[in-house]
Protein backbone atom coordinates (compact mmCIF):
# COMPACT_ATOMS: atom_id res chain seq x y z
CA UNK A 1 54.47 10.71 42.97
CA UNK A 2 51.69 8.27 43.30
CA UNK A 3 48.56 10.04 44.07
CA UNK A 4 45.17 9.22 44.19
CA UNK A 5 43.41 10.41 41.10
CA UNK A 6 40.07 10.19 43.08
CA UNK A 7 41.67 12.89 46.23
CA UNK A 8 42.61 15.56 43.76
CA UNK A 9 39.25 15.59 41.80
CA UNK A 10 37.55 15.57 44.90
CA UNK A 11 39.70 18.86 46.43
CA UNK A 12 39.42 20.30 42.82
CA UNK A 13 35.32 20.13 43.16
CA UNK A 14 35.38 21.61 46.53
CA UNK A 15 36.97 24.47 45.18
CA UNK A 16 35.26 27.48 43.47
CA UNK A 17 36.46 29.38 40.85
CA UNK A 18 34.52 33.01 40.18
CA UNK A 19 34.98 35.70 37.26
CA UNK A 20 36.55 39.15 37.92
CA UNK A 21 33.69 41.52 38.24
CA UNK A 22 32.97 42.63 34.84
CA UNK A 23 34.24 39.72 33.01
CA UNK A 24 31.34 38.81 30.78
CA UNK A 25 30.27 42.72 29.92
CA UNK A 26 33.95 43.15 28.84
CA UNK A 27 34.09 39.83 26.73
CA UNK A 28 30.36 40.70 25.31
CA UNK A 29 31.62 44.76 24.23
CA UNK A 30 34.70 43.25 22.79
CA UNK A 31 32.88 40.39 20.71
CA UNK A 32 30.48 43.48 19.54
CA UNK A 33 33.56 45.31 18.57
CA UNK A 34 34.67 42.73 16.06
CA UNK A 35 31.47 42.08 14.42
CA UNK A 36 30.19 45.36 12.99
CA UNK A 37 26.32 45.53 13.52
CA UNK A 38 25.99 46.47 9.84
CA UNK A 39 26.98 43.60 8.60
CA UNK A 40 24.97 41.48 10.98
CA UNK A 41 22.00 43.09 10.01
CA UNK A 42 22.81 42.71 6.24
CA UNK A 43 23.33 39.27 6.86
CA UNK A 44 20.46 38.59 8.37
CA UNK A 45 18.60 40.67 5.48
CA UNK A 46 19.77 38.26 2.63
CA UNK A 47 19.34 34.98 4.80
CA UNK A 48 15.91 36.03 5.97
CA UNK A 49 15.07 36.72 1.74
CA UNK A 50 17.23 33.38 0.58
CA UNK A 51 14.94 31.61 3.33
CA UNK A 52 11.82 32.99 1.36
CA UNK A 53 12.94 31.96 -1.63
CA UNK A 54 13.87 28.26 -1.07
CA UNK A 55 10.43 28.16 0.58
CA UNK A 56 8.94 29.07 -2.67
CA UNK A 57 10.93 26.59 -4.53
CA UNK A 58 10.19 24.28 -1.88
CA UNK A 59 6.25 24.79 -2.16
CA UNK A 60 6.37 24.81 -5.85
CA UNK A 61 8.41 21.54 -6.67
CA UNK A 62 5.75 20.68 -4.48
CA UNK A 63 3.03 21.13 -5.78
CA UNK A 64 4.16 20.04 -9.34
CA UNK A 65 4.95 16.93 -7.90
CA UNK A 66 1.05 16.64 -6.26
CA UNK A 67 -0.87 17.96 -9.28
CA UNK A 68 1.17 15.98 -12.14
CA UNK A 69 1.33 12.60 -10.28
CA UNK A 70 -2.78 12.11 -9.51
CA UNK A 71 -3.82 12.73 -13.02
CA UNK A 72 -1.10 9.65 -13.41
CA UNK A 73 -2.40 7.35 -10.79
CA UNK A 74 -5.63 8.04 -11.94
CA UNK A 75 -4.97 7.08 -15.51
CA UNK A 76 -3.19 3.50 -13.57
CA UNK A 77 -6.35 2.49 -11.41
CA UNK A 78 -8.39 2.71 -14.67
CA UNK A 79 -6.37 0.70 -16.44
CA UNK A 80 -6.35 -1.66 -13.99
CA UNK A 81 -7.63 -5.14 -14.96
CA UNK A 82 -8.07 -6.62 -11.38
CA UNK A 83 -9.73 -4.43 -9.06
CA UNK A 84 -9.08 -5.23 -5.90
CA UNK A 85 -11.51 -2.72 -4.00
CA UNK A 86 -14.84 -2.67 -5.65
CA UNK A 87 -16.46 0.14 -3.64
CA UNK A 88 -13.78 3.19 -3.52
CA UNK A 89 -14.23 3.98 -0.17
CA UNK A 90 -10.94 3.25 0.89
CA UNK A 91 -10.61 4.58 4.42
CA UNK A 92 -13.76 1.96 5.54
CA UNK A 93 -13.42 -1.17 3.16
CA UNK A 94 -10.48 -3.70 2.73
CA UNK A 95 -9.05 -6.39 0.62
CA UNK A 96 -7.29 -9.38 0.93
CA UNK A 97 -4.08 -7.61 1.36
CA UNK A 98 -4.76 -5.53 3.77
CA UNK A 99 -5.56 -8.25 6.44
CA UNK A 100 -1.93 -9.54 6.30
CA UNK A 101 1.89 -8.71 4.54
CA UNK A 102 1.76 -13.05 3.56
CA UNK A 103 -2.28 -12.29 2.04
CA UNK A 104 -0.64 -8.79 0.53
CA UNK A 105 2.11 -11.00 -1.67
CA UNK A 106 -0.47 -13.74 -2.36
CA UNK A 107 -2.79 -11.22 -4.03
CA UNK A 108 -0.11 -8.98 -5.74
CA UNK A 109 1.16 -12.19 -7.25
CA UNK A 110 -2.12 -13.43 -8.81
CA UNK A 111 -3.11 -9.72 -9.83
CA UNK A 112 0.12 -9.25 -11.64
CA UNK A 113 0.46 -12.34 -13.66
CA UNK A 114 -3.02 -12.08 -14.01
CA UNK A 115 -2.62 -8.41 -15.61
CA UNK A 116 0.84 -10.00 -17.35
CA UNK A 117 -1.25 -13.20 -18.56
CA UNK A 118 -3.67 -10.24 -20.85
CA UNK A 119 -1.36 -8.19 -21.24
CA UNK A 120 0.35 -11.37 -23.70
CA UNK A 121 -2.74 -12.03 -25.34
CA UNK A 122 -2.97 -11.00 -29.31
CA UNK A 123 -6.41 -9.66 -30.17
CA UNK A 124 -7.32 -10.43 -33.76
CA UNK A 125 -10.44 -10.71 -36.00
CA UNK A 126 -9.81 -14.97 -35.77
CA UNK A 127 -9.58 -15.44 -32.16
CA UNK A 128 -12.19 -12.65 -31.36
CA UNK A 129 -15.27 -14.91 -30.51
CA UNK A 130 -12.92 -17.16 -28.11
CA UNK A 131 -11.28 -14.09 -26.58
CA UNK A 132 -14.88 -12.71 -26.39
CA UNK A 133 -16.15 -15.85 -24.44
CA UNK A 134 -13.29 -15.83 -21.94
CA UNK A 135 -13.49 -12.68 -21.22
CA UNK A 136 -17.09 -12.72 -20.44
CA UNK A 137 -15.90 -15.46 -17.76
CA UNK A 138 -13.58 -13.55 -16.33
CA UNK A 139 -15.47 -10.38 -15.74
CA UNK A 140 -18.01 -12.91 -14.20
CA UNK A 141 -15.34 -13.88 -12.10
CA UNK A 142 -14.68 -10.42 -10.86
CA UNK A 143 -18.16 -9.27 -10.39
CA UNK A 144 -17.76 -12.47 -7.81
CA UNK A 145 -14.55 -11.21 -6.11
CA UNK A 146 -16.33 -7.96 -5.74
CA UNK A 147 -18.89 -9.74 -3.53
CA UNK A 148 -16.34 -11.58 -1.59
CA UNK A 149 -14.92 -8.57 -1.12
CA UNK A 150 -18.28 -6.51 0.26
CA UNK A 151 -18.82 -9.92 2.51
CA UNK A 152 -15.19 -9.76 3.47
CA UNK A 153 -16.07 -5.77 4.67
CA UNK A 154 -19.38 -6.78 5.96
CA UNK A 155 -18.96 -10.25 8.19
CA UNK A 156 -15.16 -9.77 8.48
CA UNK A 157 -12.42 -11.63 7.79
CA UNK A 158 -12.68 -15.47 8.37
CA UNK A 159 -11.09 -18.92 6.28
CA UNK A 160 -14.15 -19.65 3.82
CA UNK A 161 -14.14 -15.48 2.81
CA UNK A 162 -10.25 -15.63 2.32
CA UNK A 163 -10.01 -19.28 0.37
CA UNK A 164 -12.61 -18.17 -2.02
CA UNK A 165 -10.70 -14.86 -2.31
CA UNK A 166 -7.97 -16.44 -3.11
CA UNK A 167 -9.50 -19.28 -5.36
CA UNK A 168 -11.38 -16.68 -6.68
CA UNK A 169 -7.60 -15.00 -8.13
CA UNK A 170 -6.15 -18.76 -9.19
CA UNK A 171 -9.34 -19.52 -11.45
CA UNK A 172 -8.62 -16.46 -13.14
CA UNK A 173 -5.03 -17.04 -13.54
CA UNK A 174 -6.13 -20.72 -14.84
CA UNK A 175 -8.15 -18.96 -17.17
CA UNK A 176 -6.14 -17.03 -18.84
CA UNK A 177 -3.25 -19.32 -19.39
CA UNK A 178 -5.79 -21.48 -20.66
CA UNK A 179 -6.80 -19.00 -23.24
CA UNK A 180 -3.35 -18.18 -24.03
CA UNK A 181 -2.55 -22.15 -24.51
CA UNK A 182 -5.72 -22.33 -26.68
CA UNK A 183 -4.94 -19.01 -28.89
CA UNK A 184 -1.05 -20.26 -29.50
CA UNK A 185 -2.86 -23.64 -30.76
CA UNK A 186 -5.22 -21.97 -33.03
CA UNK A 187 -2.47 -20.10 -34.24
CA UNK A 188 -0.12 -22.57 -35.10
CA UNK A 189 -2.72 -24.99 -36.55
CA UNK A 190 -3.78 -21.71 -38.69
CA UNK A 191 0.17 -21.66 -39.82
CA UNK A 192 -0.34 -25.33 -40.30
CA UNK A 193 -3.05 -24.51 -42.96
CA UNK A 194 -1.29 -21.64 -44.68
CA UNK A 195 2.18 -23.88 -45.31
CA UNK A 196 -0.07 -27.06 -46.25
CA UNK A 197 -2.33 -24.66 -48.73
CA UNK A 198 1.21 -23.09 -49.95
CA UNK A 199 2.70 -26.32 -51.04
């Protein structure tokens, strides 16, 4: 009873096995037989046209997806208070967050609350001469990351070009929350007058 499992594998290899003559015309008529050529062909007809037409739809969702969405992010990089690459010419130029992923969160960070910090601010016919003088500062402030930015292109990356990137960023978050604390002061002293000149 106990056999090697190894021995009869081996004899089992050793032996060949071989078709009848004829075998695989026989098996190849009779598979024809049972699948009418008609049909194939019909098949093949309305697969080759449903193929077409998913292409289509492909190529059209497509291209409604590429000609609606630029007009989009167009409209977003205009908006865009911090601009991050002064020159357009993306494929040459770089910013601070494209040296590294830890510069990359350190510069989406600042531009974001930076865009949130002026996004909060009220505009109004009061505050319009202080609003007016900050902003001055910070487009002054830009125009300077711009050339940090061209020097960053220019010399390459090094610590000094990176700090004052960065520093650069941090003054103009400063900035703003410094207008925003200065704005909800003039406000509430403003309220202050109104209920003191009501009473």
């Amino acid at each position: 009873m106990a056999q090697d499992l190894k021995e009869l594998f081996a004899k089992e290899r050793k032996k060949t096995h071989s078709l009848k003559k004829g075998h695989e015309s026989r098996f190849l008529n009779r598979l024809d037989g049972e699948f009418p050529k008609e049909l194939n062909k019909k098949e093949n007809k309305t697969f080759f046209w449903l193929g077409i037409a998913a292409s289509v739809l492909v190529m059209f969702g497509l291209g409604l997806y590429f000609f609606s969405n630029p007009s989009k992010n167009d409209t977003n990089r205009n908006n865009q208070v911090v601009d991050t690459d002064s020159t357009g010419a993306r494929t040459q130029n770089f910013s601070l967050g494209d040296l590294s992923p830890d510069l990359k969160k350190i510069e989406s960070y600042y531009v974001t609350n930076i865009n949130l910090e002026l996004s909060g601010i009220e505009f109004t016919g009061d505050n319009k001469a202080i609003v007016d003088g900050y902003m001055e500062t910070l487009a002054d402030l830009d125009k300077e990351y711009n050339k940090l930015n061209v020097e960053l292109n220019k010399i390459g990356p090094n610590d000094q070009t990176i700090s004052a990137l960065i520093k650069n960023l941090q003054l103009r978050l400063q900035l703003l929350q410094k207008l925003k604390t200065k704005l909800n002061q003039l406000k509430s002293s403003k309220n202050e007058q109104e209920s003191s000149n009501i009473i």
